[in-house]
C-alpha atoms as a PDB file:
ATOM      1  CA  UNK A   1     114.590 121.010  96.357  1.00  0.00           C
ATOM      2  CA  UNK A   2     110.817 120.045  97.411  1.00  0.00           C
ATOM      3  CA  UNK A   3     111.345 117.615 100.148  1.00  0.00           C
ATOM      4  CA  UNK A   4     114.747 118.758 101.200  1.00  0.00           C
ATOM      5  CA  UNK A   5     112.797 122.269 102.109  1.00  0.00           C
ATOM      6  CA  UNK A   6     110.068 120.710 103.351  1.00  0.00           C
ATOM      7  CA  UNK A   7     112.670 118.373 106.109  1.00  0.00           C
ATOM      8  CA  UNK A   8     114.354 121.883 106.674  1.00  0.00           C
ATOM      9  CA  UNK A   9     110.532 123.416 107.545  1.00  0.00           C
ATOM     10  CA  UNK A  10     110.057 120.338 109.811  1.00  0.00           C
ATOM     11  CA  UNK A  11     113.244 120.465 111.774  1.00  0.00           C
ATOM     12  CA  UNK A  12     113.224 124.391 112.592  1.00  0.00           C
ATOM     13  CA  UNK A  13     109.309 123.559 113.891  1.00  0.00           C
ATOM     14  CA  UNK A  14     110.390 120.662 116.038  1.00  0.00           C
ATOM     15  CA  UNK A  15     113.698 120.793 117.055  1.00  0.00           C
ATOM     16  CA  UNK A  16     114.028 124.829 117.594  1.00  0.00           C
ATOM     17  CA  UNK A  17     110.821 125.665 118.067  1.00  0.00           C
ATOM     18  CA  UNK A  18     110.936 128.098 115.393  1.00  0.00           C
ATOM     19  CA  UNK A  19     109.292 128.352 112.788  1.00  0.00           C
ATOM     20  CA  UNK A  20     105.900 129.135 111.164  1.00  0.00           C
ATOM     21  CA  UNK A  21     102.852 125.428 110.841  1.00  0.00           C
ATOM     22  CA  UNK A  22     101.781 127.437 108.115  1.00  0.00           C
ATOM     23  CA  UNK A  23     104.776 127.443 106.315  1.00  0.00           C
ATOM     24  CA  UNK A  24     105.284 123.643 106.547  1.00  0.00           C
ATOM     25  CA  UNK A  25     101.837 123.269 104.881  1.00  0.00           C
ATOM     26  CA  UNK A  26     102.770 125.222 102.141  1.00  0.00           C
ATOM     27  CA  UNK A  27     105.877 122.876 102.321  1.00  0.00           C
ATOM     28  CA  UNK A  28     104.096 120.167 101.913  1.00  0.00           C
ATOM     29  CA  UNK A  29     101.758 120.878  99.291  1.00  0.00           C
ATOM     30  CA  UNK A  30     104.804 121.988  96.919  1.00  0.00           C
ATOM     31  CA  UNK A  31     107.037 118.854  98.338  1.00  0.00           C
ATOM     32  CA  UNK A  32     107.346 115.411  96.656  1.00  0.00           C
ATOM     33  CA  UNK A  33     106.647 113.206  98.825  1.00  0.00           C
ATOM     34  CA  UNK A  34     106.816 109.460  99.150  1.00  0.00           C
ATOM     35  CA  UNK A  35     103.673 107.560 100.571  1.00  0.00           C
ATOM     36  CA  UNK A  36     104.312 103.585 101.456  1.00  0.00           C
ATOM     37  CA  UNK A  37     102.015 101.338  98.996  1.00  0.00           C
ATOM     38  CA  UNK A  38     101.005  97.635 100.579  1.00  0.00           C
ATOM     39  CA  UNK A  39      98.689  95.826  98.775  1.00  0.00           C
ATOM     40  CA  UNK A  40      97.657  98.091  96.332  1.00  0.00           C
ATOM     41  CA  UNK A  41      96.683 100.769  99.070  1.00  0.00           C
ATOM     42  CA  UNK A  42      98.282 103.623 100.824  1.00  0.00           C
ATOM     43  CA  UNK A  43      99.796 102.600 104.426  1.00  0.00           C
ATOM     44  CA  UNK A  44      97.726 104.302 106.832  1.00  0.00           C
ATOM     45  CA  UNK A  45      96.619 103.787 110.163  1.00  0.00           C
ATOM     46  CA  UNK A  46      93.455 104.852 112.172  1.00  0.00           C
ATOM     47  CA  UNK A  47      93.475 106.283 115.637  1.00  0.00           C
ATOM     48  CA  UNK A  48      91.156 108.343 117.472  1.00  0.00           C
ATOM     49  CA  UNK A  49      88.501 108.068 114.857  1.00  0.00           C
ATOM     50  CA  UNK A  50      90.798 109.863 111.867  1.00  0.00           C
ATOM     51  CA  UNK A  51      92.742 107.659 109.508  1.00  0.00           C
ATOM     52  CA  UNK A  52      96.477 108.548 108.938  1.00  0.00           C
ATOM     53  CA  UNK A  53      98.150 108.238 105.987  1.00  0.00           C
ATOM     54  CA  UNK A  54     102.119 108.228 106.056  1.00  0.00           C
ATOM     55  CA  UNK A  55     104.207 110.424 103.569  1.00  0.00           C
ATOM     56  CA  UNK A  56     108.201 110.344 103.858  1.00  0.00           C
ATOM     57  CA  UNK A  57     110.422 113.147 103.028  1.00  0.00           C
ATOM     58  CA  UNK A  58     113.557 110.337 101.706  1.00  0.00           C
ATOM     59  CA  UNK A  59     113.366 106.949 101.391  1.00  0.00           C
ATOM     60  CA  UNK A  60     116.107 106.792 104.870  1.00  0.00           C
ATOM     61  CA  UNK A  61     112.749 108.383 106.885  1.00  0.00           C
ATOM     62  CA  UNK A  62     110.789 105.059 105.318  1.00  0.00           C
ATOM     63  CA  UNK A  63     112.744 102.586 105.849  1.00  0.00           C
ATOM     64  CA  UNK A  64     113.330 103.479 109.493  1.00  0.00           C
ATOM     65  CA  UNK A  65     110.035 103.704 110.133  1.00  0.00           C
ATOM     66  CA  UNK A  66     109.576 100.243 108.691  1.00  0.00           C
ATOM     67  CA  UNK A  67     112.509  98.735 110.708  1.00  0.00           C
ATOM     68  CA  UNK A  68     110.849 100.699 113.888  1.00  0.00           C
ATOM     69  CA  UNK A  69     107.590  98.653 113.193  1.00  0.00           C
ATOM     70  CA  UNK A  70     109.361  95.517 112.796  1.00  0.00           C
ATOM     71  CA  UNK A  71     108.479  95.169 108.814  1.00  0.00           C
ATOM     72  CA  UNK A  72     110.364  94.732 105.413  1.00  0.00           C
ATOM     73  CA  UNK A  73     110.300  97.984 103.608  1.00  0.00           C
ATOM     74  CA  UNK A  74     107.076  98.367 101.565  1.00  0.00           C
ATOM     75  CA  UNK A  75     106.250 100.159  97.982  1.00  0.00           C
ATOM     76  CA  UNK A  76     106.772 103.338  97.673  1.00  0.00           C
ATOM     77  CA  UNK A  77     105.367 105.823  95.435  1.00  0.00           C
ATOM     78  CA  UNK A  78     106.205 109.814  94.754  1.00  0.00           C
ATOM     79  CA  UNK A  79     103.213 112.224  94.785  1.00  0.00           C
ATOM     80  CA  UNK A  80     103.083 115.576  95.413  1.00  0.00           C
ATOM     81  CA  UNK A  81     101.642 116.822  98.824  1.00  0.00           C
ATOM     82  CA  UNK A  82      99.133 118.997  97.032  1.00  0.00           C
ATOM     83  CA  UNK A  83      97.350 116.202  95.646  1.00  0.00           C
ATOM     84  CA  UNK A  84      97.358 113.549  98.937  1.00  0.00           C
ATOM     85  CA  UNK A  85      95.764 116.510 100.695  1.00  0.00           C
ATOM     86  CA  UNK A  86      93.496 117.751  97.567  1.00  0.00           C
ATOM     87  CA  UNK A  87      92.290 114.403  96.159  1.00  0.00           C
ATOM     88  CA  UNK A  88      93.514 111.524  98.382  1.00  0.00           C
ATOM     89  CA  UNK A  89      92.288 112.566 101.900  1.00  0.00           C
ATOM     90  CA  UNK A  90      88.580 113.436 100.357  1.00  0.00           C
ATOM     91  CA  UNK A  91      88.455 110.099  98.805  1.00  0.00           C
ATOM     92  CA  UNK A  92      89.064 108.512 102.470  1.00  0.00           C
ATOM     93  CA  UNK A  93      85.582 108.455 103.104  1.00  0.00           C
ATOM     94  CA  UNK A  94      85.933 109.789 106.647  1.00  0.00           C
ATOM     95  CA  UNK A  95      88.053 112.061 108.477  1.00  0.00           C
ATOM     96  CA  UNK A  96      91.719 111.761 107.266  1.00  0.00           C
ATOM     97  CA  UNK A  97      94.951 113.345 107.794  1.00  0.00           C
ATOM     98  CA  UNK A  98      98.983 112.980 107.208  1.00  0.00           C
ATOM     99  CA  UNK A  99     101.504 111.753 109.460  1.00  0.00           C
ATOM    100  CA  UNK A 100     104.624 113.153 107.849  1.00  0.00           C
ATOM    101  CA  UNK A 101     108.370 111.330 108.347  1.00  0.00           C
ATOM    102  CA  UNK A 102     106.216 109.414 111.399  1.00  0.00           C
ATOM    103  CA  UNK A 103     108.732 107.862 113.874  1.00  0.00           C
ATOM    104  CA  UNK A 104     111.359 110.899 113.111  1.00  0.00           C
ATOM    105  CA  UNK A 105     112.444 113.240 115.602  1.00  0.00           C
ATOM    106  CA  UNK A 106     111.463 115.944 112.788  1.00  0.00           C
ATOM    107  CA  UNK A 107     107.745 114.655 112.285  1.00  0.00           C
ATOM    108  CA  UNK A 108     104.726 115.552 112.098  1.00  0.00           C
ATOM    109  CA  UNK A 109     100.907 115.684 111.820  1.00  0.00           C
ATOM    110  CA  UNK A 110      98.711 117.384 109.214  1.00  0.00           C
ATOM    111  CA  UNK A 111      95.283 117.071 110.945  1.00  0.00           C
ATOM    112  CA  UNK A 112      92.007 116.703 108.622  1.00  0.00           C
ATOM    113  CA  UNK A 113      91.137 120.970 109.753  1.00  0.00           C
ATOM    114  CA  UNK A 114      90.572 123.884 107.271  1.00  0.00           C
ATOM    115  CA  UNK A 115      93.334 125.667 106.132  1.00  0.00           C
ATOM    116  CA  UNK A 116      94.965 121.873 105.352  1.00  0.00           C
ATOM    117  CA  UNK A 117      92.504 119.620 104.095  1.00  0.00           C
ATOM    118  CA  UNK A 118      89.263 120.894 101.895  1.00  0.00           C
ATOM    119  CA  UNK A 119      86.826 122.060 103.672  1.00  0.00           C
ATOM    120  CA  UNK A 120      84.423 119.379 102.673  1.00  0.00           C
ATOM    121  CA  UNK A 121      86.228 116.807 104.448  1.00  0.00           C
ATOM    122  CA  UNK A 122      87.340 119.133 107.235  1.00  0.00           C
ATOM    123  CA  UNK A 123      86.571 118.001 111.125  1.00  0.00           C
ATOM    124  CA  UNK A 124      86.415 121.330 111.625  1.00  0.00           C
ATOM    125  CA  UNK A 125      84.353 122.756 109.605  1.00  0.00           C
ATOM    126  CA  UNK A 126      80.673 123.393 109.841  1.00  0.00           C
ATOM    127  CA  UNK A 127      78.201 120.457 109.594  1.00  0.00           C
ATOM    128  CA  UNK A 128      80.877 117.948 110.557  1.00  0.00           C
ATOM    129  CA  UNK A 129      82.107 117.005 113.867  1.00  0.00           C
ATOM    130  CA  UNK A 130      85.135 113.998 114.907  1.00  0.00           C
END
């Protein structure tokens, strides 16, 4: 199940726009998910002062995103969506959030706010600002 729910989540939000943000968190954060490894690191990419980090639902969402950018498929590894947002993102050291199935029709962004990422490392929350 996992990431098979969580693509279901993903398409009602985009594609009907149905569907409950909240739920699609929780999605995540019970979802194996696959994050692209190069070089020992986690693919990610910064923009707009917040550093993305990509997580695919299948390796088919990777590997089209890696054709998309022109680039030979990279490592992949499984982790839970629980623990990118729990223990990866506050290890960043800056704001940090997840691009999920980026390049798909059905993705999407989990920005570094409370409610997704700890509070500690939250853009939103009080003491830091973007």
């Amino acid at each position: 199940m996992g990431a098979d729910a969580l693509r279901l989540r993903l398409t009602e939000l985009t594609a009907n726009q149905q569907g409950d943000p909240r739920a699609v968190v929780g999605e995540f954060r019970r979802s194996e998910v696959l994050v692209a490894v190069v070089d020992d690191s986690v693919l990610s990419v910064e923009a707009g002062g917040i550093r993305w980090l990509f997580a695919f639902t299948d390796d088919a969402a990777l590997e089209r995103f890696a054709r998309a950018r022109g680039e030979a498929v990279p490592d992949r590894v499984p982790v839970y969506g629980a623990r990118l947002l729990d223990q990866v993102i506050p290890r960043v050291g800056g704001p940090a959030g997840i691009a999920v199935d980026a390049g798909s029709p059905a993705g999407m962004v989990l920005p570094p706010v409370r409610g997704i990422v700890p509070d500690e490392v939250a853009v939103d929350a009080a003491g830091l600002t973007s």
